[in-house]
Protein backbone atom coordinates (compact mmCIF):
# COMPACT_ATOMS: atom_id res chain seq x y z
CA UNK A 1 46.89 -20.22 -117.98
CA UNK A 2 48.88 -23.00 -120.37
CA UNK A 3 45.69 -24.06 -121.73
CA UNK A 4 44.90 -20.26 -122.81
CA UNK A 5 48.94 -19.80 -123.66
CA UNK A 6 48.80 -22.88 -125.81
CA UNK A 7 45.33 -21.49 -127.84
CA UNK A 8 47.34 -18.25 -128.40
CA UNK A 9 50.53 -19.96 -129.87
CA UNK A 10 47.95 -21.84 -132.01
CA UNK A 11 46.44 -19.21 -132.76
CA UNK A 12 49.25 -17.32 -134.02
CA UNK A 13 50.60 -20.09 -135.76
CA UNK A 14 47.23 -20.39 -137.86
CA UNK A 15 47.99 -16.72 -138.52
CA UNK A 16 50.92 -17.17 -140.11
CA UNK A 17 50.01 -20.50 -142.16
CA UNK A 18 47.23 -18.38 -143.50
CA UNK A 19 49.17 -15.47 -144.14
CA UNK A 20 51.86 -18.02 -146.04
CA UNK A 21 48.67 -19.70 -147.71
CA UNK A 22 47.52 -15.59 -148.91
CA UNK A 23 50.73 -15.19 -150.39
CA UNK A 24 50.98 -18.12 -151.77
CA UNK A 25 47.34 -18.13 -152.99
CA UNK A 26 48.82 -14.31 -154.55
CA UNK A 27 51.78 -15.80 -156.24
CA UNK A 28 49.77 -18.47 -157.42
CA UNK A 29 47.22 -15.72 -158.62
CA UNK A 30 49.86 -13.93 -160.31
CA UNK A 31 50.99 -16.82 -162.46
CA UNK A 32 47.94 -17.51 -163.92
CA UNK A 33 47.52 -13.77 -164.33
CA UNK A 34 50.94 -13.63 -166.01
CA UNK A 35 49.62 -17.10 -168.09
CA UNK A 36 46.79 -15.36 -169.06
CA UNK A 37 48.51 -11.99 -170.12
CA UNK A 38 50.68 -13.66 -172.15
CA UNK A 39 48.25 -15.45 -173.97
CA UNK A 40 46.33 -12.34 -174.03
CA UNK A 41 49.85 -10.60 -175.24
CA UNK A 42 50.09 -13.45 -177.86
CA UNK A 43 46.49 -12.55 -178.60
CA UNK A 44 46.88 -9.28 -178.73
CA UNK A 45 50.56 -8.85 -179.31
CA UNK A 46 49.76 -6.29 -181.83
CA UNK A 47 47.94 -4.20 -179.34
CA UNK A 48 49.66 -4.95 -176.95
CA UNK A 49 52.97 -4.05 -178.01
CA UNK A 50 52.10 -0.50 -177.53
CA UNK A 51 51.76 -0.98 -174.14
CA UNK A 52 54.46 -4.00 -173.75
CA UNK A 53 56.92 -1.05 -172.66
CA UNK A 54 54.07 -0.20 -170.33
CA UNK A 55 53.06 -3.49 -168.98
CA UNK A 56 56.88 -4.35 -168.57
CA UNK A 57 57.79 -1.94 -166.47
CA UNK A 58 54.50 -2.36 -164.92
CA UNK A 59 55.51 -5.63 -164.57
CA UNK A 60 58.94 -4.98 -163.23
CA UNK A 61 57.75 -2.75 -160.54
CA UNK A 62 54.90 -5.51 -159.47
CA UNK A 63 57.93 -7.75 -159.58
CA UNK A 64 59.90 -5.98 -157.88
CA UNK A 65 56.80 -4.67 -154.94
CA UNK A 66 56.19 -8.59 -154.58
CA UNK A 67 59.47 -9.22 -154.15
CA UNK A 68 60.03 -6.72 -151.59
CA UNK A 69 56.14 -8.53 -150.05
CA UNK A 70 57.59 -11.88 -150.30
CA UNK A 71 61.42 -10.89 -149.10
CA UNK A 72 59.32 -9.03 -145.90
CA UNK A 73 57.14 -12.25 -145.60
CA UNK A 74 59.87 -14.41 -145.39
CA UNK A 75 61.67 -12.17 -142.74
CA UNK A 76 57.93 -12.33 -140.69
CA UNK A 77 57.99 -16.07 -141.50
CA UNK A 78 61.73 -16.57 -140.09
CA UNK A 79 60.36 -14.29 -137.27
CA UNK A 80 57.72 -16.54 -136.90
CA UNK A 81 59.24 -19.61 -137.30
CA UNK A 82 61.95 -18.34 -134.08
CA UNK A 83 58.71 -17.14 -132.29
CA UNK A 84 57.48 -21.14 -133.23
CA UNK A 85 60.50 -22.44 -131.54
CA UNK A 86 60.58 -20.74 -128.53
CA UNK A 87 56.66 -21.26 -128.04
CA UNK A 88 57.53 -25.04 -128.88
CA UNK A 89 60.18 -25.01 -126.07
CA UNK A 90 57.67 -23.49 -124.02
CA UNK A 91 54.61 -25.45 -124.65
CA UNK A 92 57.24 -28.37 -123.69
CA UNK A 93 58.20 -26.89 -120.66
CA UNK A 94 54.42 -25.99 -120.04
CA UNK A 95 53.93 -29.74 -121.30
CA UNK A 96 56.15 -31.18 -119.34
CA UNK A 97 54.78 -28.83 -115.99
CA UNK A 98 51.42 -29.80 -117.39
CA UNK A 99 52.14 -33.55 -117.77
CA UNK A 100 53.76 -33.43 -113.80
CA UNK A 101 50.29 -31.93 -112.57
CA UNK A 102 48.57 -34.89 -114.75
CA UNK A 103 50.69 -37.02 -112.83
CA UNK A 104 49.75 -35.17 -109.33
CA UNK A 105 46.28 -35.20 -110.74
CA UNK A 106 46.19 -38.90 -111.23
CA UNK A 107 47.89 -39.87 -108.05
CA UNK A 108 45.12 -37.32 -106.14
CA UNK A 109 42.06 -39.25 -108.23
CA UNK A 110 43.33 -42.54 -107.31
CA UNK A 111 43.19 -41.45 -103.54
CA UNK A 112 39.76 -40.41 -104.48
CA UNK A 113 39.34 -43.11 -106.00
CA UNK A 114 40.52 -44.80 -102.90
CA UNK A 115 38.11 -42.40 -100.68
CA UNK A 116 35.31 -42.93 -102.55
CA UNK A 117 35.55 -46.90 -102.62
CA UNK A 118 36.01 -46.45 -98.21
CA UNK A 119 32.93 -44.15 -98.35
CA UNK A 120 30.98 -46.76 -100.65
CA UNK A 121 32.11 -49.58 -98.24
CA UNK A 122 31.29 -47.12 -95.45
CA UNK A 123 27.96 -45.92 -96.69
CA UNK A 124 24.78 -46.93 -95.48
CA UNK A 125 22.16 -48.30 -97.84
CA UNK A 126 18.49 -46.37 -98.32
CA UNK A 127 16.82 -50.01 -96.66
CA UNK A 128 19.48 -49.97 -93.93
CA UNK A 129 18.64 -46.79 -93.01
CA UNK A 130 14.86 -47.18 -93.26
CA UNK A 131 15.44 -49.61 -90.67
CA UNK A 132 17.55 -47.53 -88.33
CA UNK A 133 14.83 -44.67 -88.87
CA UNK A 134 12.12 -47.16 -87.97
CA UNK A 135 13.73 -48.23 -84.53
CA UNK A 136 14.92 -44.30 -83.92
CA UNK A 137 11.54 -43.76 -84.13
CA UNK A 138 9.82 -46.49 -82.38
CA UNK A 139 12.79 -45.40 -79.43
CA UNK A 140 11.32 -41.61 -79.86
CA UNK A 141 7.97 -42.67 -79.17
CA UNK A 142 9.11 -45.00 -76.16
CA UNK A 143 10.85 -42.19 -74.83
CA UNK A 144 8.34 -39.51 -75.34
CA UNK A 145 5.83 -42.28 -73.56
CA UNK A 146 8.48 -42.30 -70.81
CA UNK A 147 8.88 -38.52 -70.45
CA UNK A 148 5.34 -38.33 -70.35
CA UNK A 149 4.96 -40.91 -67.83
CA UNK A 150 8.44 -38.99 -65.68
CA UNK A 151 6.39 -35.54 -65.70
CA UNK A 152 3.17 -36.70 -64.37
CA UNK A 153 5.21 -38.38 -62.06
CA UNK A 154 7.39 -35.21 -61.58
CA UNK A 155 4.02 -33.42 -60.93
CA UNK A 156 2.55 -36.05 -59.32
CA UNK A 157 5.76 -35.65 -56.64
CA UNK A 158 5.19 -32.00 -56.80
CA UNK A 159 2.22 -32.00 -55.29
CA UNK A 160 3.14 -34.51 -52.54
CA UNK A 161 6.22 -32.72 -52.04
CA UNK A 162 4.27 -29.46 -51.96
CA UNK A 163 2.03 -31.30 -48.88
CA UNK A 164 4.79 -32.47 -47.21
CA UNK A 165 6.54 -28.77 -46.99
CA UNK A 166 3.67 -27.39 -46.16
CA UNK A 167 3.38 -30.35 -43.04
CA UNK A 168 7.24 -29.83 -42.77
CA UNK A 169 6.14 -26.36 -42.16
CA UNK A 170 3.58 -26.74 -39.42
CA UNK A 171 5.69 -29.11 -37.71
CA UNK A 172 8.86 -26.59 -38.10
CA UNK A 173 6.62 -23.94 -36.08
CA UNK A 174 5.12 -25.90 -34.19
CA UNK A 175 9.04 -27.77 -33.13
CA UNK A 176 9.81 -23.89 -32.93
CA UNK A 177 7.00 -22.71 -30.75
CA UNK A 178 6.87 -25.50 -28.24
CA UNK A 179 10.74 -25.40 -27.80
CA UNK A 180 10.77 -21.60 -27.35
CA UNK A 181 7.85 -22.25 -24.71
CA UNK A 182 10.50 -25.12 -22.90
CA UNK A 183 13.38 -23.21 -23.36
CA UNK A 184 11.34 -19.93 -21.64
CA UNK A 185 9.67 -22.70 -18.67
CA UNK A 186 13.14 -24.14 -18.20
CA UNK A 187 15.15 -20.54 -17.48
CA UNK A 188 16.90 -19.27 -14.54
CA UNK A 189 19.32 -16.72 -13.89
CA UNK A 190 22.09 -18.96 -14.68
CA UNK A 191 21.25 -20.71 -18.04
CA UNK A 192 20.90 -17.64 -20.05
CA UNK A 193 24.06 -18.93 -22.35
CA UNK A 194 22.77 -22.16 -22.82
CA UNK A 195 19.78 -21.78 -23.44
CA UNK A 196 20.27 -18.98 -26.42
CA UNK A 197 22.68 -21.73 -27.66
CA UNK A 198 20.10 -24.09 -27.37
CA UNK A 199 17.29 -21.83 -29.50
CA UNK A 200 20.07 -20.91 -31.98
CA UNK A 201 21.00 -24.73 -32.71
CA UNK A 202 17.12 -25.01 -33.23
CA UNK A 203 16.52 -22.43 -35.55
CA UNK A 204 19.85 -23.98 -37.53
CA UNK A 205 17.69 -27.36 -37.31
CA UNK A 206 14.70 -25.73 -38.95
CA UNK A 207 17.10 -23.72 -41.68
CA UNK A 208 18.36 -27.23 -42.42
CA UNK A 209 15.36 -28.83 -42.72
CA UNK A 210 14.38 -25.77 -45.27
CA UNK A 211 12.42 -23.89 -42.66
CA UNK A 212 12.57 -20.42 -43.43
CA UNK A 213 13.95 -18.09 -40.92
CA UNK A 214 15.11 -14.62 -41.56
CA UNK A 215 18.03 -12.99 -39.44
CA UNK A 216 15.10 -10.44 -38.30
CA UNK A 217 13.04 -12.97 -36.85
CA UNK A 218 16.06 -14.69 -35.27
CA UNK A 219 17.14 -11.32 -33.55
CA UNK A 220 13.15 -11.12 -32.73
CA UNK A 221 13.13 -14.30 -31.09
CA UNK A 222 16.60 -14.06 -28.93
CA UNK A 223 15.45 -10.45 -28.07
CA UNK A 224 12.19 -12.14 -26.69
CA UNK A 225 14.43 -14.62 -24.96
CA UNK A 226 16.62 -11.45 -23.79
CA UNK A 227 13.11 -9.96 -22.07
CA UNK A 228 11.93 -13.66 -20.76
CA UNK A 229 15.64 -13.33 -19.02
CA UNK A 230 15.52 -9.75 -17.70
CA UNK A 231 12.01 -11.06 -16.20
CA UNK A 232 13.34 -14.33 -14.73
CA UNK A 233 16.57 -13.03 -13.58
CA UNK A 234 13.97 -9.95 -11.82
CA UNK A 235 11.65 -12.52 -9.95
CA UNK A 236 14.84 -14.06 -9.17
CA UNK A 237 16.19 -10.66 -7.72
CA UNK A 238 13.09 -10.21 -5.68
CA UNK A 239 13.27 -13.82 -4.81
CA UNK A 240 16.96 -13.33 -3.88
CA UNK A 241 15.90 -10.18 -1.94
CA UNK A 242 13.12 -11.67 -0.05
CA UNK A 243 15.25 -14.51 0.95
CA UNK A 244 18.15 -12.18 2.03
CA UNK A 245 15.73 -10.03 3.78
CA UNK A 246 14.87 -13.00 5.56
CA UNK A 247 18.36 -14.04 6.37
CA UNK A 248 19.27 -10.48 7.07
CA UNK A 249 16.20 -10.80 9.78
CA UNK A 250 17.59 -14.27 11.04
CA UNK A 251 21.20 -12.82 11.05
CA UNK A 252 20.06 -9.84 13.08
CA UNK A 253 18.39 -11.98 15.54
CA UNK A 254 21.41 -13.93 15.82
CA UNK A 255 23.65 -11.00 16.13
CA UNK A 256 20.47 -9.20 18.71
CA UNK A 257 21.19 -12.93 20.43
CA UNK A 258 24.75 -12.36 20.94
CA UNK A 259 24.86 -8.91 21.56
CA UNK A 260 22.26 -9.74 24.54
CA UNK A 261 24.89 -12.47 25.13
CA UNK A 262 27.78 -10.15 25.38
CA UNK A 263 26.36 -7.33 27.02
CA UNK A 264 24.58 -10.22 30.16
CA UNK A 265 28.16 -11.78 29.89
CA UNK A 266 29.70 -8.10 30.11
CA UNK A 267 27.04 -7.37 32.62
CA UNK A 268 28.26 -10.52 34.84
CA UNK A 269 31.61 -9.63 34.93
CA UNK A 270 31.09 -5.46 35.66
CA UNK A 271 28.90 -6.70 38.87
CA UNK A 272 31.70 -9.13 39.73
CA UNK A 273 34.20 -6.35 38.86
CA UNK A 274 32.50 -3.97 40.77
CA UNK A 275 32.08 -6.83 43.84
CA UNK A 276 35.81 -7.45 44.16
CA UNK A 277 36.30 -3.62 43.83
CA UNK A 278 34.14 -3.12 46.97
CA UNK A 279 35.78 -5.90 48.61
CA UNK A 280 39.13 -4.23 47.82
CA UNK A 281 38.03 -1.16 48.94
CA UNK A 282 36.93 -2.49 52.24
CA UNK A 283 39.94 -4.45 52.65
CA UNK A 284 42.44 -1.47 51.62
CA UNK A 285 40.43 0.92 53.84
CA UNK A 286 40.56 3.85 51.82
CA UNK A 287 44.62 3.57 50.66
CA UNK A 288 45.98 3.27 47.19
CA UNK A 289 46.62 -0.16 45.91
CA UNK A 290 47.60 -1.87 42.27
CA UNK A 291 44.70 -4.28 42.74
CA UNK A 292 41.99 -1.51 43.03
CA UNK A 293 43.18 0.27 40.00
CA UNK A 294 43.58 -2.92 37.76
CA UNK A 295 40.17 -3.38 38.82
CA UNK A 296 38.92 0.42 37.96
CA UNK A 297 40.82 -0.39 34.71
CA UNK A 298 38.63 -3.80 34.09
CA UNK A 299 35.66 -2.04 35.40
CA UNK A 300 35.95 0.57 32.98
CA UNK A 301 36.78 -1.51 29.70
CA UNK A 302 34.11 -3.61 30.51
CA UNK A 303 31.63 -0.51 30.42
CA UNK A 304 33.35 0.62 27.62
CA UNK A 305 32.70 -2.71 25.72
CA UNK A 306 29.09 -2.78 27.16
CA UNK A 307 28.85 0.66 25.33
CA UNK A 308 30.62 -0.86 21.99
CA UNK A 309 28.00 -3.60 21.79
CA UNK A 310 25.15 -1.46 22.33
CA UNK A 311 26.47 0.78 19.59
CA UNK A 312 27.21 -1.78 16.92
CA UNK A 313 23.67 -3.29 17.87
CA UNK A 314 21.84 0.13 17.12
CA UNK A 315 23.56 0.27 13.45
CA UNK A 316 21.78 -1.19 10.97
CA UNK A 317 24.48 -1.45 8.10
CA UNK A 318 27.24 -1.61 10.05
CA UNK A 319 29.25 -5.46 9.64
CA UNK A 320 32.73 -7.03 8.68
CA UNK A 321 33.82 -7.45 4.67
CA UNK A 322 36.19 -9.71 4.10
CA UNK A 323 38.46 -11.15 1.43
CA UNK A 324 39.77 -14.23 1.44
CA UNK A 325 41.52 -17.11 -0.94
CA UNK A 326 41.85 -21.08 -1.16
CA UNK A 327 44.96 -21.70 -2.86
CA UNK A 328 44.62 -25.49 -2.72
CA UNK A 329 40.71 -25.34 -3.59
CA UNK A 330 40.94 -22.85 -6.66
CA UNK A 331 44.28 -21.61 -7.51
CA UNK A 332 46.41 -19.05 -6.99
CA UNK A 333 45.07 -15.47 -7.54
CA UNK A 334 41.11 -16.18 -6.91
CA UNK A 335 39.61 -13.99 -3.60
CA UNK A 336 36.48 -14.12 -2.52
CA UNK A 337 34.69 -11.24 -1.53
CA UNK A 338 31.82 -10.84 1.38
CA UNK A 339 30.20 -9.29 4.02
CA UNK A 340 29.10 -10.44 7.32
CA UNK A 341 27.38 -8.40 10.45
CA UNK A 342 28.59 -11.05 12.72
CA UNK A 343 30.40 -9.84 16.05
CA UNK A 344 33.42 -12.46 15.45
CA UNK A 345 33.48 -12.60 11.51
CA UNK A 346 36.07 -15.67 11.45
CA UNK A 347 32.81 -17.48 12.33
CA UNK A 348 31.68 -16.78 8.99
CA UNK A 349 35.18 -17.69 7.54
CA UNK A 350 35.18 -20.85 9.53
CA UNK A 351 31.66 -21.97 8.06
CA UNK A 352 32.74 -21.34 5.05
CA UNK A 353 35.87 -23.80 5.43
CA UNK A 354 33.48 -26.19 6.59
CA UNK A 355 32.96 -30.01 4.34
CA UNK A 356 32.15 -28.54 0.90
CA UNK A 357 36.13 -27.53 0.09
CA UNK A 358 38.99 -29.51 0.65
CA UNK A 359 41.32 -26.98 2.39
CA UNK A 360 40.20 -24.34 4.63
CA UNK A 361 40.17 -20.36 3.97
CA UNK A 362 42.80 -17.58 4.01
CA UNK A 363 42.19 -14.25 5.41
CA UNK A 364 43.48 -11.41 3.81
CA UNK A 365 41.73 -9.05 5.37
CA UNK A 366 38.36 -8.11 7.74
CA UNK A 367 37.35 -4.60 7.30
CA UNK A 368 35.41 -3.28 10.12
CA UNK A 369 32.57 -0.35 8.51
CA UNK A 370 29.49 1.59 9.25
CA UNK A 371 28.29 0.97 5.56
CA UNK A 372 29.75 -3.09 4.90
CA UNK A 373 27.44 -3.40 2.16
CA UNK A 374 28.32 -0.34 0.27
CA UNK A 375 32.18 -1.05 0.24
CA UNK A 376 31.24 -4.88 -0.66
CA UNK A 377 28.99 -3.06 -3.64
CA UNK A 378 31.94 -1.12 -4.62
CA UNK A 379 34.31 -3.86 -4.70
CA UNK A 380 32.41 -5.90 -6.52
CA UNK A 381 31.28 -3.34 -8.83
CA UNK A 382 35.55 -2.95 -9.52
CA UNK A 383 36.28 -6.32 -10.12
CA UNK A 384 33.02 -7.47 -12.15
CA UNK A 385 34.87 -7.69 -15.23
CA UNK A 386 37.52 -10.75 -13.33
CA UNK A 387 34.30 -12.71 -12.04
CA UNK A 388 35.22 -16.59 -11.78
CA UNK A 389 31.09 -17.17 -12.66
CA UNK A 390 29.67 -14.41 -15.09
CA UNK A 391 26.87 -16.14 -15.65
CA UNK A 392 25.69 -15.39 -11.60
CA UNK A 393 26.69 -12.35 -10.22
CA UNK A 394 26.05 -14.02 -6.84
CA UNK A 395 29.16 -15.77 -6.86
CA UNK A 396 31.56 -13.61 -5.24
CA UNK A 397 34.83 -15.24 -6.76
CA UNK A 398 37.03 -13.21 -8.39
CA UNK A 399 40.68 -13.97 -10.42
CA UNK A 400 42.59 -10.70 -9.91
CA UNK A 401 45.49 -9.94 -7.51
CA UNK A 402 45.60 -8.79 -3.69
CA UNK A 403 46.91 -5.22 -4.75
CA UNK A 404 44.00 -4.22 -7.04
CA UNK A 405 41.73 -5.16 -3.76
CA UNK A 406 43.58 -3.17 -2.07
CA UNK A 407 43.33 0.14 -4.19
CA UNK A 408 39.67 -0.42 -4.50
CA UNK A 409 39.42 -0.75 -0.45
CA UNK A 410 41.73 2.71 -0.42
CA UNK A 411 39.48 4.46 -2.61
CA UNK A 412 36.17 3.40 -0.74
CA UNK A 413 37.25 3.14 2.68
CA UNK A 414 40.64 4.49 3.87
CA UNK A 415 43.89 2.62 4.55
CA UNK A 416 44.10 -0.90 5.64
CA UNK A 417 45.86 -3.77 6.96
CA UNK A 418 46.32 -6.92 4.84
CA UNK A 419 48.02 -9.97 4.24
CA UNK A 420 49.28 -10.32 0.90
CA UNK A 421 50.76 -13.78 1.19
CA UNK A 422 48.56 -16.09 3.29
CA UNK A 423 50.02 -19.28 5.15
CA UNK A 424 47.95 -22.08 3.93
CA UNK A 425 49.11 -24.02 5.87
CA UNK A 426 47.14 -27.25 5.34
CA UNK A 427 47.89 -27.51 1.44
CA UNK A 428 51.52 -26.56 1.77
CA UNK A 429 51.68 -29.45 4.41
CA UNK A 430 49.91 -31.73 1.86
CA UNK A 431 52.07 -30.60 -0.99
CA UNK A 432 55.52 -31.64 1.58
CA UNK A 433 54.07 -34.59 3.01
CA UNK A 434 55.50 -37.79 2.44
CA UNK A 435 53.51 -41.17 2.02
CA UNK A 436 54.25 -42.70 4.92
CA UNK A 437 53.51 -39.25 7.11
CA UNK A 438 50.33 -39.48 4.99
CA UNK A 439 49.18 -42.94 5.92
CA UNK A 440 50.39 -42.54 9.57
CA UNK A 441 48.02 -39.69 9.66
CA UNK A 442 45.09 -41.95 8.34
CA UNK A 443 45.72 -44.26 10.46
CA UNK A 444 45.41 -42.06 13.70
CA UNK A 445 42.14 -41.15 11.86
CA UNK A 446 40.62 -44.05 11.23
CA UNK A 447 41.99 -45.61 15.03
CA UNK A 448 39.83 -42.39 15.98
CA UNK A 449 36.87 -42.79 14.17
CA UNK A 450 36.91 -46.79 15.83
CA UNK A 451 36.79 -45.54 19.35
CA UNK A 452 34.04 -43.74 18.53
CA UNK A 453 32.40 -46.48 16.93
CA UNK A 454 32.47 -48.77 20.57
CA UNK A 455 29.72 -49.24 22.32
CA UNK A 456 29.19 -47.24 25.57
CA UNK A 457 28.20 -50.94 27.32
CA UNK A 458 31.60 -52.46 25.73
């Protein structure tokens, strides 16, 4: 923009030194024209006398016409020359702006300068770089060589890795057959838990090995193991059932031997009942006495019994259930639950106590019934949800509380008597006894099981 501003004041100032130079150049042109009329009027002052008036005032009014020109000129000049000064203070403020940007254009190409001579130092000659492009591509070929080399080894290790899934495979269904076929040998009706466990941590071995093994085929194979259960736990049933039928038979032979027992015993003591009623007959001669009707009394209970026993004999289902606890064997609040066709059931109760707990049974209760095992069905059929065991339903331990026996017994069977808070008498003793009570008693035992050792010859 100053370079264009300072060609227009230039311009214009030509423009007026040529406009100066016209007039001048006219002035001039005039003179010589005034020279030569007045040698031409010395010439031809006679003719041109005629017309001197003419010329004069000609002359005059040319005069006066470049006059006015020249007065107007110098106005446009003085115009001019004021338009010259205030373009010359211009152009030197425009200078002086121009000469700062020289000065910000000198000190910005000596920093290029400056760049320029770091890039030359930095710059990399054509041979050095023939050289670097030489080794980049002797390392190009080396490393295509290499990659070459990598992916025939990749596919190389492919292909053995590809054999040694596919034996992974074979030996992952193979591992998964042969343990399915030990885990189905190996069953029983009370392993079902851990042995799903066990063919679930297998099938997470073969998913981390990368075996394959969908959920569905997981569900297939625990529903397989399901069936191979419902089978073993049936064979087991019908095992169970054989062996119960057998004990059943054993336990009514027992109970056929001690009815015949009790009814001979009862038998023995109605003829000797009867005997020392004769006698007191005979020896009371036909009179009332105490004796002879205590002994009518005895004759008659005995008969009575005799009847009882013959009764209980001819009923098949008929028996004892029981429920009873071992606070110092399993805790507070766990009852067992069972049946027995025994005459006495404490016998049952008392084999039960025998060496395999530490503390002998409590009875709660011994419910005489025609149908034993149908009220033992029914309470265990109440309480199977508070089963001690839940993988065997053969254990009849339960953790519940003597009150919901009882409603279950009141629902099935009628009212009944029961002990809600047993003695235990041997555990509470054990809990209270004192260490020298305790080694006193050992003592006696051991000083006991001494005599026995002596020899009969001692």
């Amino acid at each position: 923009m100053l370079v264009t501003f300072v060609f227009s004041f230039i311009g214009i100032l030509a423009g007026a030194i040529c406009v100066w130079l016209l007039v001048d150049a006219k002035r001039r042109r005039l003179a010589g024209m005034e020279r030569q009329l007045q040698i031409r009027a010395s010439q031809n002052e006679v003719a041109a006398r005629e017309h001197e008036q003419q010329l004069q005032s000609w002359a005059s009014q040319q005069e006066h016409h470049f006059a006015t020109q020249a007065a107007q000129i110098q106005e446009r000049l003085k115009g001019l020359e004021h338009q010259q000064r205030v373009l010359e203070g211009q152009a030197q403020e425009r200078l002086k702006g121009l000469e700062l940007q020289q000065r910000l254009l000198d000190s910005q190409a000596l920093k290029l300068k400056e760049s320029e001579k770091e890039f030359a130092a930095k710059a990399v000659t054509y041979n050095e770089l023939s050289r670097e492009n030489e080794i980049l591509r002797r390392e190009v070929f080396l490393l295509h060589v290499e990659s070459s080399k990598r992916r025939l080894d990749r596919d190389k290790q492919k292909e053995r890795q590809e054999q040694l899934d596919t034996r992974a495979h074979e030996l992952a269904t193979r591992y998964l057959k042969e343990t399915e076929k030990w885990i189905a040998s190996s069953l029983n009706q009370n392993n079902y838990f851990a042995s799903k466990q066990r063919l679930i941590d297998v099938i997470g071995r073969c998913r981390d090995i990368g075996f394959p093994i969908s959920a569905d085929e997981e569900s297939a194979r625990l529903a397989s193991l399901k069936e191979e259960y419902q089978l073993v736990v049936r064979a087991a049933l019908e095992r169970e059932e054989q062996a119960r039928i057998k004990a059943q038979m054993r336990e009514e032979q027992l109970r056929q031997k001690e009815i015949e027992r009790e009814l001979q015993q009862l038998e023995r003591e109605r003829e000797a009942i009867k005997a020392a009623l004769e006698k007191a007959l005979a020896e009371a001669q036909d009179q009332h006495s105490e004796e002879v009707e205590r002994l009518q009394a005895r004759l008659a209970e005995a008969e009575a019994k005799s009847q009882r026993a013959i009764s209980q004999a001819q009923l098949t289902k008929a028996g004892h259930v029981y429920v009873i606890s071992n606070i110092g064997s399993f805790g507070d609040g766990v009852f067992k639950v069972g049946m027995t066709r025994r005459l006495e059931p404490l016998d049952r109760v008392r084999e039960l106590s025998s060496a395999s707990v530490p503390f002998p049974f409590d009875v709660h209760m011994v419910i005489s019934c025609n149908d034993a095992p149908g009220l033992e069905n029914a309470l265990h059929r109440a309480l199977f949800r508070n089963r001690i065991n839940k993988a065997n339903p053969r254990k009849e331990f339960f953790k519940t509380d003597i009150a919901t026996i009882v409603e279950v017994v009141k629902k099935n069977h009628g009212e009944v008597q029961y002990v809600a808070d047993v003695e235990a008498l041997e555990y509470r003793q054990t809990l209270s006894m004192t260490e020298d009570d305790h080694e006193f008693i050992e003592a006696a035992y051991r000083f006991e099981d001494e005599e026995e050792m002596v020899p009969d010859d001692a």
